[in-house]
Every structure is written in structure tokens, then in C-alpha cells.
C-alpha atoms as a PDB file:
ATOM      1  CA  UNK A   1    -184.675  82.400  -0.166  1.00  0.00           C
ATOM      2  CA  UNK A   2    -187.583  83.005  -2.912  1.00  0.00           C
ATOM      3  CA  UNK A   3    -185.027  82.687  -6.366  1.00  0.00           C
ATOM      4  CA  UNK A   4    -185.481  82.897  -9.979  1.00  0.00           C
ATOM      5  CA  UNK A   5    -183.669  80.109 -11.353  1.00  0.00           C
ATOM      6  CA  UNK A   6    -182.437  80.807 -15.046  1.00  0.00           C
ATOM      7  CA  UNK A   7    -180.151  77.773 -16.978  1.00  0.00           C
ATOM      8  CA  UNK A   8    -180.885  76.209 -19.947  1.00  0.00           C
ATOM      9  CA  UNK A   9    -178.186  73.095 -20.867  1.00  0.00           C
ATOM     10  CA  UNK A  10    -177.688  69.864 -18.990  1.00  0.00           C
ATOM     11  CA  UNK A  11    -175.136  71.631 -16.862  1.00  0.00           C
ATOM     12  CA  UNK A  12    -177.664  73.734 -15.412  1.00  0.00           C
ATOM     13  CA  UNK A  13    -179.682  71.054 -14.045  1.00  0.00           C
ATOM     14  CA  UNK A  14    -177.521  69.663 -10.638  1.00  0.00           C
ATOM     15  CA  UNK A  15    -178.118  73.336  -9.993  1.00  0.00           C
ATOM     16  CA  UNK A  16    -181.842  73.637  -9.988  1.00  0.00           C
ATOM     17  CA  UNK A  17    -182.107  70.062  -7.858  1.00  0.00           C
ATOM     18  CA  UNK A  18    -179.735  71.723  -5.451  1.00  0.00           C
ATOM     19  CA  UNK A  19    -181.519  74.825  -5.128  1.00  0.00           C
ATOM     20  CA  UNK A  20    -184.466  72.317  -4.620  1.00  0.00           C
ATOM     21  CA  UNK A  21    -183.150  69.957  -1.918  1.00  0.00           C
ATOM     22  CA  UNK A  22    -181.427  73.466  -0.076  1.00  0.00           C
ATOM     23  CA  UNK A  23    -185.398  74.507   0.696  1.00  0.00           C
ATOM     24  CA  UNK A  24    -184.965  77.475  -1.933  1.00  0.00           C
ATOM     25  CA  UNK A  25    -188.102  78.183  -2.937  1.00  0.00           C
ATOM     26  CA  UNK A  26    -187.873  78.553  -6.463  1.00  0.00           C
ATOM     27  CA  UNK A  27    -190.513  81.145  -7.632  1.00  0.00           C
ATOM     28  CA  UNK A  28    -189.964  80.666 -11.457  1.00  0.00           C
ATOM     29  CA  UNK A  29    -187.464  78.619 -14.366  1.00  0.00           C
ATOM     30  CA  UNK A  30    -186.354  80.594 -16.904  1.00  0.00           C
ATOM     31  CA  UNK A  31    -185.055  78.817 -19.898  1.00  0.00           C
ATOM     32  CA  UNK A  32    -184.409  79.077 -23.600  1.00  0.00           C
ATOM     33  CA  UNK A  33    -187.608  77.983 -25.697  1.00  0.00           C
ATOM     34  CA  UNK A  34    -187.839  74.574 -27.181  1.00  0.00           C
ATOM     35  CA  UNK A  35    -186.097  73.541 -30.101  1.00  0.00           C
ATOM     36  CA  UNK A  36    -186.749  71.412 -33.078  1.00  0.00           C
ATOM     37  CA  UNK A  37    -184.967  68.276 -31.804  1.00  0.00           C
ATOM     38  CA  UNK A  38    -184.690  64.073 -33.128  1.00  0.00           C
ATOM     39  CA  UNK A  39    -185.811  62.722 -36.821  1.00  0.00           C
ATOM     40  CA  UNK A  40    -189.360  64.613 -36.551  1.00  0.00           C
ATOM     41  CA  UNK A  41    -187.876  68.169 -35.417  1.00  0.00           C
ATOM     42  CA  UNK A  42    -190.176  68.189 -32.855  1.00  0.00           C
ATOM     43  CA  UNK A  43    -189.674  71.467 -30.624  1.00  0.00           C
ATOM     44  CA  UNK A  44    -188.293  69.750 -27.605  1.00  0.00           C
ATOM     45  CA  UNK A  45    -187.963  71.462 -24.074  1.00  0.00           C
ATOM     46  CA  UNK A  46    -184.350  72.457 -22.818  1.00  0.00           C
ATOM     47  CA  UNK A  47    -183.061  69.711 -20.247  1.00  0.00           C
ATOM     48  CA  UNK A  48    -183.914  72.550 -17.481  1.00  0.00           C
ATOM     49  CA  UNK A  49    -187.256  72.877 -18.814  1.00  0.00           C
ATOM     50  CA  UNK A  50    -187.662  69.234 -18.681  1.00  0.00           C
ATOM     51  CA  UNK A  51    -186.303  69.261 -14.824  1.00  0.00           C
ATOM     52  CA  UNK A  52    -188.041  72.185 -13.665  1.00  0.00           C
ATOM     53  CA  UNK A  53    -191.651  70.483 -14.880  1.00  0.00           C
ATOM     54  CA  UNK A  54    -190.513  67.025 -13.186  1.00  0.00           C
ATOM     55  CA  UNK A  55    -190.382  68.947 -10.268  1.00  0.00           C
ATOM     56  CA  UNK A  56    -193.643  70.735 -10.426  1.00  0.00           C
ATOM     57  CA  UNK A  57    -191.829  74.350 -11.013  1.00  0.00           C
ATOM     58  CA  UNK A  58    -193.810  77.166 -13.067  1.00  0.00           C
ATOM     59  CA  UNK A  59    -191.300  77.533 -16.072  1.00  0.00           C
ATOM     60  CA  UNK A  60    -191.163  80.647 -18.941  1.00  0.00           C
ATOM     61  CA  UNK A  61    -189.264  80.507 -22.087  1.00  0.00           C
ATOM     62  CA  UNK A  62    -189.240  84.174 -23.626  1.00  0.00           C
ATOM     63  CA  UNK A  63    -187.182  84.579 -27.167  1.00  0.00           C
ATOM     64  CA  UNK A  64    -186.078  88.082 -25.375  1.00  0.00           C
ATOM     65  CA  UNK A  65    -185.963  89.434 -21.769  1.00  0.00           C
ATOM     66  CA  UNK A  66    -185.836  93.234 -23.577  1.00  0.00           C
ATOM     67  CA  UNK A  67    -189.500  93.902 -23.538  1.00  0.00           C
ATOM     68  CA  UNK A  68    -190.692  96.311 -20.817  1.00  0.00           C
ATOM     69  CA  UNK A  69    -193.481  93.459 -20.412  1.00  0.00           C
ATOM     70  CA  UNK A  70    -191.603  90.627 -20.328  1.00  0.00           C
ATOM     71  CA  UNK A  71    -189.319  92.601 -17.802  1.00  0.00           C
ATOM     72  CA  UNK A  72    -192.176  93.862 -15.495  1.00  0.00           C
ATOM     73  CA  UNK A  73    -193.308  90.114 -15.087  1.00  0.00           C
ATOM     74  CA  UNK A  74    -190.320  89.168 -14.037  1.00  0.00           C
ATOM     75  CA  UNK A  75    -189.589  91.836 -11.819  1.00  0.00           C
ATOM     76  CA  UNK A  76    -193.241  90.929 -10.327  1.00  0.00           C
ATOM     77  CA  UNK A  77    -192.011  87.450  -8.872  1.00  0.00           C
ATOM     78  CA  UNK A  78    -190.536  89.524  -6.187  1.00  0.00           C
ATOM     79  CA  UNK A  79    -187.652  87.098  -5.761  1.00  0.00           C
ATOM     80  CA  UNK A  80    -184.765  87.760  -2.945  1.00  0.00           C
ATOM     81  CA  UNK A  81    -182.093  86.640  -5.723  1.00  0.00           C
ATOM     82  CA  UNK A  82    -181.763  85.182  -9.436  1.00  0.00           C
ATOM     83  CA  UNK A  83    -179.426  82.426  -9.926  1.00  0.00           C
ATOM     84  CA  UNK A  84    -178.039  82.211 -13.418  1.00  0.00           C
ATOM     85  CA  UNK A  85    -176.188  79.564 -14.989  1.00  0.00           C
ATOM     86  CA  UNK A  86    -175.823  79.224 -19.116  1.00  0.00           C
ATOM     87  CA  UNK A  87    -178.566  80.423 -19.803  1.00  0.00           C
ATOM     88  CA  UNK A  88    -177.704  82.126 -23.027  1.00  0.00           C
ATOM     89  CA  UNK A  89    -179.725  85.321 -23.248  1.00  0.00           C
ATOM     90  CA  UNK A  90    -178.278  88.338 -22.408  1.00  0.00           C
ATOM     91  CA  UNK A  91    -179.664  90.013 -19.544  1.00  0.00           C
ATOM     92  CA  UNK A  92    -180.526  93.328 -19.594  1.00  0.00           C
ATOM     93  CA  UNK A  93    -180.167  96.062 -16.581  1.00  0.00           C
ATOM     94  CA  UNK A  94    -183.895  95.955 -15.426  1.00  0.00           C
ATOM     95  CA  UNK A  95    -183.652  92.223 -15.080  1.00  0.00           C
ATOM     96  CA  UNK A  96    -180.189  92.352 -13.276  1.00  0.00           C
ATOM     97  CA  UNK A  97    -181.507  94.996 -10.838  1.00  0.00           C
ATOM     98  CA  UNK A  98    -185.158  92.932 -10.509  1.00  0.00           C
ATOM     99  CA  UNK A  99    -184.535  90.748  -7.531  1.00  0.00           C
ATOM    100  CA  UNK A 100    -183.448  92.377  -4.032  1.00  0.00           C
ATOM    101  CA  UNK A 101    -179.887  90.838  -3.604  1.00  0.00           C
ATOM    102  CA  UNK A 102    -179.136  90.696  -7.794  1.00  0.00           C
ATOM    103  CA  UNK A 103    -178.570  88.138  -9.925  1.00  0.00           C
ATOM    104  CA  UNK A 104    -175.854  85.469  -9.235  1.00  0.00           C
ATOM    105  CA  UNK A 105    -174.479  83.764 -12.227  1.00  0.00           C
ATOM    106  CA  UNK A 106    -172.091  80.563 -11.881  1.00  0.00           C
ATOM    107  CA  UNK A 107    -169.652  80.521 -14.259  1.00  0.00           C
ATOM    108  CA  UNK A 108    -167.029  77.062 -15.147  1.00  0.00           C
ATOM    109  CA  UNK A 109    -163.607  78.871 -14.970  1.00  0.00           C
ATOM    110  CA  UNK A 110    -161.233  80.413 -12.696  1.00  0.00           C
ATOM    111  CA  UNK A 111    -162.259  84.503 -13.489  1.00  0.00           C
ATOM    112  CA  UNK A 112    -160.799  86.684 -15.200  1.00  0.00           C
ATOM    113  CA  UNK A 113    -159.606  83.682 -16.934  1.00  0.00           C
ATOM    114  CA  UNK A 114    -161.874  82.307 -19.477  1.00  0.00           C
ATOM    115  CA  UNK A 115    -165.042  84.905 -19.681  1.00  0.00           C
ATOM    116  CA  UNK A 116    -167.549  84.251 -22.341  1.00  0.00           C
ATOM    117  CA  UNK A 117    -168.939  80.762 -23.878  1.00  0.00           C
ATOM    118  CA  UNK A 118    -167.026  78.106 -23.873  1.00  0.00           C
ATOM    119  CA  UNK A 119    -164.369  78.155 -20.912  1.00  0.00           C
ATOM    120  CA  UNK A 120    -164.267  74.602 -20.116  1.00  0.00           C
ATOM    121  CA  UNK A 121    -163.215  73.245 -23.942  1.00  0.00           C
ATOM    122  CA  UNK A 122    -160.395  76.393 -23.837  1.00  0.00           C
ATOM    123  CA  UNK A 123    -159.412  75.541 -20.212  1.00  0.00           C
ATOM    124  CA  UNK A 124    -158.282  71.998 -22.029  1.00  0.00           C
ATOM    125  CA  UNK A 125    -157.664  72.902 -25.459  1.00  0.00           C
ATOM    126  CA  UNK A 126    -154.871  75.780 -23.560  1.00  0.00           C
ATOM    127  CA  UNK A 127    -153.257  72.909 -21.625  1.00  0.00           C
ATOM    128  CA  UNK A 128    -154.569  75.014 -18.254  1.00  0.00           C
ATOM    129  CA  UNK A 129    -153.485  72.492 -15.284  1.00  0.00           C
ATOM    130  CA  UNK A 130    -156.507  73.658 -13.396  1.00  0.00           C
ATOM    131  CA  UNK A 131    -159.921  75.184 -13.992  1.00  0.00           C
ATOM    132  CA  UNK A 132    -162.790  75.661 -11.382  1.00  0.00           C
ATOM    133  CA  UNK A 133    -165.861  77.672 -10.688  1.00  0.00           C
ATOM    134  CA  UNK A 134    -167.072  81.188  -9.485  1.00  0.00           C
ATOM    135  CA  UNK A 135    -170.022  82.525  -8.025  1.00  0.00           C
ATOM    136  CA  UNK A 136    -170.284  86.006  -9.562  1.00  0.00           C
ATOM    137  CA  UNK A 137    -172.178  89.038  -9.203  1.00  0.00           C
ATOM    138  CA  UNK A 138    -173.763  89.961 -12.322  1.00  0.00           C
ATOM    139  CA  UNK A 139    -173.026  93.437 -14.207  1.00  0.00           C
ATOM    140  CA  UNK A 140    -173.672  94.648 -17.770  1.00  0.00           C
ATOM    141  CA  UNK A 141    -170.214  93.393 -18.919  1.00  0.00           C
ATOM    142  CA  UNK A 142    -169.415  90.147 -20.186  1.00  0.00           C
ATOM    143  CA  UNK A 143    -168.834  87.423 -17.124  1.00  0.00           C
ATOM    144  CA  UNK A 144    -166.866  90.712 -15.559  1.00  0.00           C
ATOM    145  CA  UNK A 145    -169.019  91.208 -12.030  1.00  0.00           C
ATOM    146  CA  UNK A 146    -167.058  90.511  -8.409  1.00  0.00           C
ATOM    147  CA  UNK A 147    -166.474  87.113  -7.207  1.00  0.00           C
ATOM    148  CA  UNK A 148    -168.059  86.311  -4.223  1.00  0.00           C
ATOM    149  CA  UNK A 149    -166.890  82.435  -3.835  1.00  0.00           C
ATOM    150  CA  UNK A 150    -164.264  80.092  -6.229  1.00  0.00           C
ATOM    151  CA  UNK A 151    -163.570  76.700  -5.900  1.00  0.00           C
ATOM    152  CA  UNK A 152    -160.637  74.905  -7.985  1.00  0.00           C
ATOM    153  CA  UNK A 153    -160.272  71.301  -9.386  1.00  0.00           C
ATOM    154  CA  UNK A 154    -157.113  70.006 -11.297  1.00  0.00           C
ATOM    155  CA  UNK A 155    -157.544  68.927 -15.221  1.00  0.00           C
ATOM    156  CA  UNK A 156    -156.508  66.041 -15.408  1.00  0.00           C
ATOM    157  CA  UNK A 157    -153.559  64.599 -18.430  1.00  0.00           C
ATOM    158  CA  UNK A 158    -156.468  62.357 -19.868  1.00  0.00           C
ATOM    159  CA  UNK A 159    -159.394  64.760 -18.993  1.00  0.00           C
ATOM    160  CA  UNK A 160    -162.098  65.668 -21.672  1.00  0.00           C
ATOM    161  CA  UNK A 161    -164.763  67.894 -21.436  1.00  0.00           C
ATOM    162  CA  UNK A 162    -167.066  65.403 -20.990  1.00  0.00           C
ATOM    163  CA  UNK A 163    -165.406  64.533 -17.847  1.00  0.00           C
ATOM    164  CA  UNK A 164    -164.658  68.248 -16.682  1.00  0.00           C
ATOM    165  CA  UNK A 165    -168.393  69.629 -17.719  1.00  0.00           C
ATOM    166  CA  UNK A 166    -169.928  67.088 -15.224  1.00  0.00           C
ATOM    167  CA  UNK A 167    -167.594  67.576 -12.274  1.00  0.00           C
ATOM    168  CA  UNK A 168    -167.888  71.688 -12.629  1.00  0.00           C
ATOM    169  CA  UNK A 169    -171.200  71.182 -12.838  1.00  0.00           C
ATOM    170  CA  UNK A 170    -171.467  69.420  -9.763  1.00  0.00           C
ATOM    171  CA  UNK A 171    -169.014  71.839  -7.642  1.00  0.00           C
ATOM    172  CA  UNK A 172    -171.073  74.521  -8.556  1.00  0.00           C
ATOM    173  CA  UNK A 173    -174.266  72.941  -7.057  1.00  0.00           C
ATOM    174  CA  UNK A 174    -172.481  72.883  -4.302  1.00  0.00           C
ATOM    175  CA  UNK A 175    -170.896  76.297  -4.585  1.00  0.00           C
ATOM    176  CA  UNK A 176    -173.976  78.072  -5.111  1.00  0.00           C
ATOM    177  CA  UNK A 177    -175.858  76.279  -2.102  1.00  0.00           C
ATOM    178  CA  UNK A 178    -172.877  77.850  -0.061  1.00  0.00           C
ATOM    179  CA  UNK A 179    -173.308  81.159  -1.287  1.00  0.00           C
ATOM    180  CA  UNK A 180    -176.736  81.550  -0.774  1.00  0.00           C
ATOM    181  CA  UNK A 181    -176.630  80.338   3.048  1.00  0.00           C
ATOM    182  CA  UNK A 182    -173.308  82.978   3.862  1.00  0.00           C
ATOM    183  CA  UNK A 183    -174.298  85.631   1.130  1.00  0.00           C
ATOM    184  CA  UNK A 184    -174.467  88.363   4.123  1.00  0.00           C
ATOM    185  CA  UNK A 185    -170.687  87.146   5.073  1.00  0.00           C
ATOM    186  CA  UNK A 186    -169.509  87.143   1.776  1.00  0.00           C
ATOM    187  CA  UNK A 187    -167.280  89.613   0.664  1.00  0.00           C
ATOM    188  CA  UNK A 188    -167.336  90.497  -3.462  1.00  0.00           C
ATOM    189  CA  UNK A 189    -163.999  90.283  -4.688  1.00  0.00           C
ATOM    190  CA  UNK A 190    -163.587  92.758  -7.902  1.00  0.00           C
ATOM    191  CA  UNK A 191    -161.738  90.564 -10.686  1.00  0.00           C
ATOM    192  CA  UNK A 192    -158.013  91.821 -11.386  1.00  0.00           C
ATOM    193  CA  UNK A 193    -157.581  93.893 -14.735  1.00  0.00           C
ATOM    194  CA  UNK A 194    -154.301  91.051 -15.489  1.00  0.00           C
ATOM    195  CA  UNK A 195    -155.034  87.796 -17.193  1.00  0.00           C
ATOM    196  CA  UNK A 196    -158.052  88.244 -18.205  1.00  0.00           C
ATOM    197  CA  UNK A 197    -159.066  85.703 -21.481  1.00  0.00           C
ATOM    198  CA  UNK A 198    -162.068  84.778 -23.470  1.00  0.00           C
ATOM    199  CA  UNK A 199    -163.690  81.708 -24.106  1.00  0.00           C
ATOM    200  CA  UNK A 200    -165.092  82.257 -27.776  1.00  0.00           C
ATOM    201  CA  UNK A 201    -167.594  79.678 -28.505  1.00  0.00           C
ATOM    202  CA  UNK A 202    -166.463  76.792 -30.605  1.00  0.00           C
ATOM    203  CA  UNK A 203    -166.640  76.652 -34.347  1.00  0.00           C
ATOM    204  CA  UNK A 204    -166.959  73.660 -36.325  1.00  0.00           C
ATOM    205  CA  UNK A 205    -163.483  74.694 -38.023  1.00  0.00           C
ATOM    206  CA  UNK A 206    -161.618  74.127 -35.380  1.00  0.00           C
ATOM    207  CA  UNK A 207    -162.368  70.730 -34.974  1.00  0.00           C
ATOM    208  CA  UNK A 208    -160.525  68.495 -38.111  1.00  0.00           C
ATOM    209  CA  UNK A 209    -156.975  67.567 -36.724  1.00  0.00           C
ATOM    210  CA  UNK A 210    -153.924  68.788 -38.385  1.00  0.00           C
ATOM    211  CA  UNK A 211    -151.526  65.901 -37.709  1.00  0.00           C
ATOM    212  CA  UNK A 212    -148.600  68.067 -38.606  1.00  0.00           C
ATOM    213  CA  UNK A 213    -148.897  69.972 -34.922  1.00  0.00           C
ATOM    214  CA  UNK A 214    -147.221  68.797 -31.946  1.00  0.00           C
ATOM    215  CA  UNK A 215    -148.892  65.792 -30.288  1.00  0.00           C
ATOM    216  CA  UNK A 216    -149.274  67.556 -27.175  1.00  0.00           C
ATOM    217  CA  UNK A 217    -151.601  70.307 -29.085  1.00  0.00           C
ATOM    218  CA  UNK A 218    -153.373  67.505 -31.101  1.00  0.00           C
ATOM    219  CA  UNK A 219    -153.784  65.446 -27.817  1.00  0.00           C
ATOM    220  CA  UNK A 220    -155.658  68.849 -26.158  1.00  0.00           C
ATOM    221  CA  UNK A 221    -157.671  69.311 -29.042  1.00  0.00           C
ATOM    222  CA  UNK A 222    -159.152  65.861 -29.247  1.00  0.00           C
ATOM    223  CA  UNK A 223    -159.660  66.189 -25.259  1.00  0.00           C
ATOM    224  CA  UNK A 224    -161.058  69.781 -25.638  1.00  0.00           C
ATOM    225  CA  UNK A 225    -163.360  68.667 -28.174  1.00  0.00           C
ATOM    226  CA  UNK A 226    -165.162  65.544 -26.777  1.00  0.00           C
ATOM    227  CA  UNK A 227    -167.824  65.012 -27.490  1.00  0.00           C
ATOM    228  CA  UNK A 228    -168.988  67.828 -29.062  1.00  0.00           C
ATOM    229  CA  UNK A 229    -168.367  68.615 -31.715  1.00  0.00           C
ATOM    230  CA  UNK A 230    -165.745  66.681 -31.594  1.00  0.00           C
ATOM    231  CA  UNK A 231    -162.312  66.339 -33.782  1.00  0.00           C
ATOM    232  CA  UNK A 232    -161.955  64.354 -36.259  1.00  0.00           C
ATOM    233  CA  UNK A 233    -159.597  63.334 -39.661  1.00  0.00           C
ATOM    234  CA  UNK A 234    -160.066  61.360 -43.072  1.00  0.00           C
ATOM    235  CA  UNK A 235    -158.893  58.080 -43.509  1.00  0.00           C
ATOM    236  CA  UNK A 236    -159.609  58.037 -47.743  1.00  0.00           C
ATOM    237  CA  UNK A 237    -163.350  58.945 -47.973  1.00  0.00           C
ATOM    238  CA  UNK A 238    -163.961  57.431 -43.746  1.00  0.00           C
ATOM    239  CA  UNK A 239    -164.467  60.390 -41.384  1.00  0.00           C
ATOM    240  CA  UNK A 240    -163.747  59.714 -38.093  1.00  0.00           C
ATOM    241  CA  UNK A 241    -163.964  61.358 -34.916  1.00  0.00           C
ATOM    242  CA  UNK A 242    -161.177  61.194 -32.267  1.00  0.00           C
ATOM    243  CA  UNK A 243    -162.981  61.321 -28.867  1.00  0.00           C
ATOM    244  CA  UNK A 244    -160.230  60.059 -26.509  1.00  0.00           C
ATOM    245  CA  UNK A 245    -156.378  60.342 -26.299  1.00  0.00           C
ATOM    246  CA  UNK A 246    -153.279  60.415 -24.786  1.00  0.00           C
ATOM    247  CA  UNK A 247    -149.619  61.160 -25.247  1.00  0.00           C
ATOM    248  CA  UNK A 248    -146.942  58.772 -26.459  1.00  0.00           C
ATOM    249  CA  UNK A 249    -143.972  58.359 -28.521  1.00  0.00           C
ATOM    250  CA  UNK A 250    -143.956  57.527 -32.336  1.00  0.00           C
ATOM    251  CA  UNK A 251    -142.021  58.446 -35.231  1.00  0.00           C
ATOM    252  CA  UNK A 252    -142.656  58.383 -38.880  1.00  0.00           C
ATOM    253  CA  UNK A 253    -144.468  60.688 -41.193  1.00  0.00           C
ATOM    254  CA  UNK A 254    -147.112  63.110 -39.971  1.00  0.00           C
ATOM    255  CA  UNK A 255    -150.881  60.900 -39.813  1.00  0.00           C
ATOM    256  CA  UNK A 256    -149.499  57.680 -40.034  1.00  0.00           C
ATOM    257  CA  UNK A 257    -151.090  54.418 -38.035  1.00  0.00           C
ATOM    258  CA  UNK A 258    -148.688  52.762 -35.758  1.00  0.00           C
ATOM    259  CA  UNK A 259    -150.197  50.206 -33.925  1.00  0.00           C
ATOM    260  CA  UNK A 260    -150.072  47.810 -30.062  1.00  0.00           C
ATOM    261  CA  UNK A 261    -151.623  50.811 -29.042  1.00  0.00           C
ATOM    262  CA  UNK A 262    -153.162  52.033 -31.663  1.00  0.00           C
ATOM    263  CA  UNK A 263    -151.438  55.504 -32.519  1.00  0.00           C
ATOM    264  CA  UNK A 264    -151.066  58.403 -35.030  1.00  0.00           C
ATOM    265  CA  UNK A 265    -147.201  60.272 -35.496  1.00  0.00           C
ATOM    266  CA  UNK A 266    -147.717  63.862 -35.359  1.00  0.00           C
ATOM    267  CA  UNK A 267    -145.235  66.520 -36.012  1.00  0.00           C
ATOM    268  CA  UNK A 268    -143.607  65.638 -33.017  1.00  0.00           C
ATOM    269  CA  UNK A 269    -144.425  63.197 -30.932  1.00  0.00           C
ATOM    270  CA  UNK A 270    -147.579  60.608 -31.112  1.00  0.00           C
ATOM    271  CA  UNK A 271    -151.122  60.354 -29.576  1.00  0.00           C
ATOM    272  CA  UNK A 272    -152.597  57.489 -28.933  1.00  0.00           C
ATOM    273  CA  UNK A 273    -156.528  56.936 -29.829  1.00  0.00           C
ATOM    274  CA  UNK A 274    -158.510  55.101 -27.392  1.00  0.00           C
ATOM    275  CA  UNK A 275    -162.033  56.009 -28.465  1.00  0.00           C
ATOM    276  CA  UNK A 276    -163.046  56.761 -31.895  1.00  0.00           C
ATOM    277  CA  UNK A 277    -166.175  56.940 -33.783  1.00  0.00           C
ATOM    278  CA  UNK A 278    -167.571  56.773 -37.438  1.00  0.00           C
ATOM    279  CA  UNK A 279    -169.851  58.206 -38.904  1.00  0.00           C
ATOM    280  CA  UNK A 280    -173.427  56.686 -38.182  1.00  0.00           C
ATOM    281  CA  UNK A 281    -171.994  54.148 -35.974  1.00  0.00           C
ATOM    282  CA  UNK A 282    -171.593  54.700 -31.971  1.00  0.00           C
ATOM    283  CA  UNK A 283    -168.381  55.194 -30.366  1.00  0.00           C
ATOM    284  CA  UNK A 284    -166.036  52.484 -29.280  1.00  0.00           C
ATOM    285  CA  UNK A 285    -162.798  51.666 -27.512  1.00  0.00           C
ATOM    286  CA  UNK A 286    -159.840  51.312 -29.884  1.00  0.00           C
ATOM    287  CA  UNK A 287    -160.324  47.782 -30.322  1.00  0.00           C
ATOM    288  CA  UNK A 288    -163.612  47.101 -31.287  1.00  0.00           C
ATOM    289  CA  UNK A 289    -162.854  50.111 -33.504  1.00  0.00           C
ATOM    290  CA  UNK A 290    -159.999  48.311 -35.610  1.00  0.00           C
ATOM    291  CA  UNK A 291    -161.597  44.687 -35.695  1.00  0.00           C
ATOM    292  CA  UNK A 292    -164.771  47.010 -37.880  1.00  0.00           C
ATOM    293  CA  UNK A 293    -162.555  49.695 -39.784  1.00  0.00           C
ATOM    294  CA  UNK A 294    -159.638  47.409 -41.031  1.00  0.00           C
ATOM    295  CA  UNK A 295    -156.933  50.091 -40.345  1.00  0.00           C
ATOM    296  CA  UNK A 296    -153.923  48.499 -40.733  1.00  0.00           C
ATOM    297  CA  UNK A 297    -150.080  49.915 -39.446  1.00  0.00           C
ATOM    298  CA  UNK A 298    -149.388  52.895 -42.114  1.00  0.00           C
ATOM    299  CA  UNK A 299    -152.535  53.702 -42.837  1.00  0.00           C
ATOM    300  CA  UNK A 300    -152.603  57.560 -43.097  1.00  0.00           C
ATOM    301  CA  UNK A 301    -155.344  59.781 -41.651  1.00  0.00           C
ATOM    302  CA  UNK A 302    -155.602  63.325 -43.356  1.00  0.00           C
END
């Protein structure tokens, strides 16, 4: 098929390559503009950008796609579908109706559950035992078009986003390479009205620990959260970030260090830490960790 390929992040870009290696022809990348990125703040292209120029593919980075102009180019590509995968503008009704089979978006959660931003941090931060990915027909609303295709994958009790972000993003490489070769079979399933959810996007004030919560919540949280932006706690005037965990038992007052693993009591329960990282130093397993930050059993992390 001629497609317009739209993504912007590094989970976008398994996607293009597949749409590549499939024979797609891919008439045009779409992708945000560059952004002032590194110690110069040098605008830097989007990791699709970069990809889609590797490959020798036209790309366009508009601020907007509501300009009559802007939409009229587009529309001129004369492309047999859009694919559409975080690409983080809006999309308005002129572009959706541009190409002659619509725009398919692919979005990292099992619809109507987790719509909007950031599904796969809420998918782990809820304590969901399974996410996947959908290949949706795009509407006006919010991640709320038919599903044509779903595929599901298990979260695992140690899984971080990380982890998840890089396996969804390969399953819907896949997914989308399906859908395109039996998109006259498939049959658009409307989402159900019950259990719908949204994924708001992640705000920096969600991500310090609060060591009187369960250990199973503080345990999804650090998971949900790695790496970015990822949680973290004060040990005196140290701030740390908590990138990997798991459960275990401990008692003793809320934020205290018990170590042989090294762990931290919660409210109930204990989590054990087994990769951590200060500030403007890389991250490391628990034990390199200790032998350079000194924490000692009963040290307390606030």
C-alpha cells in the first residue's frame, strides 16, 4: 500500500522499519519538529525523524496539521492509508478523512482500557496483569475509533516500563503489518461503553515515593515509573531514584533500610531495591550502589 507514516518517539520506530521491510511504500514521515536537545540545546530530530532519513524517506514536521495548507499537502500524497502511532498532534477531520482507507493508529493498551497518553506506565502503576495492543480506526474522539485487531501480553511481577514499552512496541510492528495485508477481511469491532479508563500523562508529582503506602503500591510505582521520570526519595539532602523493585517482607518503621537484600519497610510490607540511581551518577545494581552511597541498615529514606 502507498501510507503516510506519522510517529514521533522511539516506540514509533520498529513500526516505520516494519512498514519498510512489508514493501509499504511509504509516501511521507510525519513527525513532531526538532527539539532543543544535549548541553548545547541543539534542535535535534525526533528518533522517527532520524529513522525515516536513514532510510531515505521524505519527512515533514509541521507545529499544526490545522491549516487548510498544511492539510491540502497532505491530502495531495494520495496515500491508500495513514498509520499513526504517538505522534502527539491531534489530528483534525480533513486529515483523518485524507487517505482512501483512513488513518490507523496503534495504540499500547487493551481498548477501552487505558485511552489517552500514557497507558503503558498506568497499565503497571494499576497492578493490570495484562496489557497489549490495538489497531484502531481513527475518529475525532480520544483513542475511541473500532478495533480492527488486539493482541495481549502478560505484565510481568518485576516488569517496568522500560521492559513493557519495548515489547508493545514490537507486537505492534507486527500487528500493524497484519492489518494492512487482511484489512479487506477485517471486521471493526466498536469498543464497549463499560470499562473504559484514561491514561493521563504523567506528572512529575507523582513520582517521589511515599513509604507509608503499601509495598505492593510503592513496588508498582517504582516499576510504572522506570525510567522516566522515574521515582525517587531523600536520604538527608541525597536524592535518589528507585528504578527497579520487587516485593518482600520487612518490618519496622515506614522508610527504613534493612539490608541482605537491600530493602525499604513500607506501611505494610517491604520492597526490595535492585537498581537505584543518584543524581549525576548512572544507574547501578544494588550493590555497586551501597559500596558508593554508604547506606547503612536504618538508614531512613523520606
Amino acid at each position: 500500500m502507498r501510507v503516510i507514516f506519522m510517529g514521533t518517539p522511539v516506540f514509533s520506530v520498529p513500526v516505520l522499519e516494519a512498514l519498510v521491510k512489508a514493501g509499504h511504500e511509504v509516501a511521507c514521515v510525519y513527525s513532531q519538529p526538532p527539539r532543543p536537545a544535549g548541553r548545547g540545546k541543539q534542535p535535534r530530530p525526533s528518533p522517527v525523524h532520524q529513522r525515516a532519513l536513514d532510510l531515505g524517506l521524505e519527512v515533514r514536521t509541521p507545529v499544526s496539521l490545522k491549516d487548510p495548507d498544511a492539510q491540502a499537502v497532505l491530502a495531495a500524497l494520495e496515500a491508500d492509508v495513514a498509520v499513526v502511532v504517538a505522534y502527539g498532534l491531534l489530528l483534525p477531520q480533513a486529515v483523518l478523512d485524507a487517505p482512501a482507507r483512513g488513518c490507523l493508529n496503534i495504540h499500547a493498551s487493551l481498548l477501552p482500557r487505558w485511552r489517552g497518553a500514557a497507558p503503558i506506565h498506568r497499565a503497571i502503576m494499576a497492578g493490570d496483569a495484562e496489557t497489549g495492543v490495538c489497531i484502531m480506526q481513527m475518529e475525532a474522539g480520544l483513542d475511541t475509533g473500532p478495533v480492527l485487531l488486539r493482541a495481549t501480553t502478560p505484565i510481568g511481577a518485576e516488569e517496568t516500563t522500560a521492559t513493557l514499552h519495548d515489547r508493545l512496541s514490537g507486537m505492534g510492528a507486527g500487528l500493524i503489518v497484519e492489518a494492512l495485508a487482511r484489512l479487506d477481511q477485517l471486521t471493526p469491532e466498536p469498543q464497549p461503553e463499560t470499562g473504559v479508563t484514561y491514561a493521563a500523562k504523567i506528572d512529575k508529582s507523582e513520582a517521589r515515593v511515599d513509604w507509608q503506602q503499601p509495598a505492593s503500591q510503592v513496588d508498582r510505582q517504582i516499576r510504572g515509573l522506570s525510567p522516566f521520570p522515574g521515582a525517587w526519595s531523600m536520604v538527608g539532602e541525597m536524592r535518589v531514584k528507585l528504578l527497579e523493585s520487587h516485593l518482600a517482607a520487612g518490618e519496622g518503621a515506614p522508610g527504613t533500610v534493612l539490608l541482605h537484600p537491600l530493602r525499604v519497610v513500607c506501611g505494610d510490607g517491604a520492597v526490595v531495591l535492585t537498581r537505584l540511581q543518584r543524581a549525576g551518577k548512572g544507574a547501578q545494581d544494588a550493590q555497586e550502589f551501597l559500596r558508593g552511597a554508604g547506606w547503612a541498615a536504618g538508614t531512613v529514606l523520606t
